[in-house]
Protein backbone atom coordinates (compact mmCIF):
# COMPACT_ATOMS: atom_id res chain seq x y z
CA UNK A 1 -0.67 -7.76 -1.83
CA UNK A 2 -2.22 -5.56 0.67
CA UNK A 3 -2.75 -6.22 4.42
CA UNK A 4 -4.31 -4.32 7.19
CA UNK A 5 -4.53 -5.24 10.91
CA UNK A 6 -4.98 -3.16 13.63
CA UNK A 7 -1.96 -2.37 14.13
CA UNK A 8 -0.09 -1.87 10.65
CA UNK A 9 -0.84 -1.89 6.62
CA UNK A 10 1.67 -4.20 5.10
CA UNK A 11 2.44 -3.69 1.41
CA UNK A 12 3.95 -6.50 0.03
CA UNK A 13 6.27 -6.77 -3.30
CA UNK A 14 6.83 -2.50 -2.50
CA UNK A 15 10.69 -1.92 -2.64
CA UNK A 16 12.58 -1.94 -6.25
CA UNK A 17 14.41 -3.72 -6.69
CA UNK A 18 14.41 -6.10 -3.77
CA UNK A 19 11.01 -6.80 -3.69
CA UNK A 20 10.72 -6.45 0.35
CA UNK A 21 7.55 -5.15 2.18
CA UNK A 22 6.68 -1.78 3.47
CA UNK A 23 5.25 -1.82 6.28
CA UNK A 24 3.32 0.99 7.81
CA UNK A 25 2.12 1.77 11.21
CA UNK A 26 -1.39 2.80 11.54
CA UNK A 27 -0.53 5.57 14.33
CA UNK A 28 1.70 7.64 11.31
CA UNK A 29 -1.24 7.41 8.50
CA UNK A 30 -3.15 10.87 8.84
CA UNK A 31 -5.58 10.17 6.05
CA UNK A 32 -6.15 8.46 2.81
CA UNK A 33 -6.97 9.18 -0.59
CA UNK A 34 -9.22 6.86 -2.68
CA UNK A 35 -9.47 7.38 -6.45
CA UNK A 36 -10.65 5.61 -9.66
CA UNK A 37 -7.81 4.36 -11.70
CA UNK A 38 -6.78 6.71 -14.70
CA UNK A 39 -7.41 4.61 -18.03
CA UNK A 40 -3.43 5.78 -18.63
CA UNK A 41 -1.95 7.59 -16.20
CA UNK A 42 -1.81 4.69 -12.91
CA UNK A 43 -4.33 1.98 -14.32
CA UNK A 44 -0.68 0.10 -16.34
CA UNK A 45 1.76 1.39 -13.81
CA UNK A 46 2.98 -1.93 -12.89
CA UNK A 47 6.08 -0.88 -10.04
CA UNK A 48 6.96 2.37 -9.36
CA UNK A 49 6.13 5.91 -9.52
CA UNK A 50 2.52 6.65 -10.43
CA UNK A 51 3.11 10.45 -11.45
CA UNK A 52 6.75 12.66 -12.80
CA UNK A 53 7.16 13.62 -9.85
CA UNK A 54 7.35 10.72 -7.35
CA UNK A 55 5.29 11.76 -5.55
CA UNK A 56 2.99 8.24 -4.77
CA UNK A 57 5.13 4.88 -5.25
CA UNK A 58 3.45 1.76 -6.10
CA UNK A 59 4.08 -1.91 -5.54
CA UNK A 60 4.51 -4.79 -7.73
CA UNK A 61 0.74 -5.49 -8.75
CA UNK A 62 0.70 -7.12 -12.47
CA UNK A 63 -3.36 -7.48 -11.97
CA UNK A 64 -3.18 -3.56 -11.65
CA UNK A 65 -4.67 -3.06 -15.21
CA UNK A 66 -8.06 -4.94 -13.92
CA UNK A 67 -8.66 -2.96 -10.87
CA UNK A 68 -10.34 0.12 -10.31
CA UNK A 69 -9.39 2.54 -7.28
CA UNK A 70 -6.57 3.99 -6.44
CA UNK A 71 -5.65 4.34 -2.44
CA UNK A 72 -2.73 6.85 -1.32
CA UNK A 73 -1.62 7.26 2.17
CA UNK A 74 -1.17 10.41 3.77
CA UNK A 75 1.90 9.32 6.13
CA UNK A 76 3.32 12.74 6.50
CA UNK A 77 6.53 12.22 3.87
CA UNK A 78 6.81 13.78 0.46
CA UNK A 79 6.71 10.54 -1.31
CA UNK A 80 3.26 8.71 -0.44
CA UNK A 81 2.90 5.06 -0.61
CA UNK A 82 -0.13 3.96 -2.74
CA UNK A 83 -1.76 0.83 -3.86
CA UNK A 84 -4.55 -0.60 -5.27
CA UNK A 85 -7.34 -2.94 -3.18
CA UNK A 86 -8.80 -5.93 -4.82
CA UNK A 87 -11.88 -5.06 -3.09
CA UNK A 88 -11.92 -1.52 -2.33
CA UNK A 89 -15.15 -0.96 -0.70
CA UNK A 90 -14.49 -3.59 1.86
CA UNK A 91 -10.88 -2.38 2.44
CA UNK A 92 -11.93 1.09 2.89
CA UNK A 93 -14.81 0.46 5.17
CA UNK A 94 -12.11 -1.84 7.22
CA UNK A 95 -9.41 1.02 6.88
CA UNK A 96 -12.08 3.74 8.41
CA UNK A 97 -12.72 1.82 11.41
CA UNK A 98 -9.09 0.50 11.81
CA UNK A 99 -8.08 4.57 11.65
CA UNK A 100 -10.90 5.41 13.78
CA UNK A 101 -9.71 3.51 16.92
């Protein structure tokens, strides 16, 4: 669903309602957000939209429901692409130093 590499996050399954990746360059991420999942508000968001007004847009992710933390991107663009980490801890700690160099 979600991979990072020095040089790019790729979000797979983000476009509706083609499907297609997102892919975005580390250089244009200024920061991050991480959050726990809302029990209604993002936790059953399966596509889309997290909030009225579109402000964070999610991608495909039908084991959303079972995860726990919530990670927007700060890319500089009204709508912010956000997603949710199967292992957030270790994806953070991997984002910080990815961001760092």
């Amino acid at each position: 669903m979600v991979q990072l590499d020095r040089h790019a996050i790729t979000l797979r399954r983000y476009h509706f309602p083609s499907g297609t990746a997102k892919v975005i360059p580390v250089a244009s991420i200024r920061g991050y957000t991480a959050e726990p999942l809302g029990l209604f508000t993002q936790r059953f968001r399966i596509w889309g939209s997290s909030d009225l007004n579109l402000r964070r847009w999610l991608p495909l992710d039908i084991w959303r429901p079972i995860k726990s933390t919530l990670v927007t991107l700060d890319i500089g663009a009204r709508q912010q692409p956000a997603f949710t980490p199967l292992r957030p801890k270790e994806f953070l700690a991997m984002l910080d130093e990815v961001l760092e160099q």
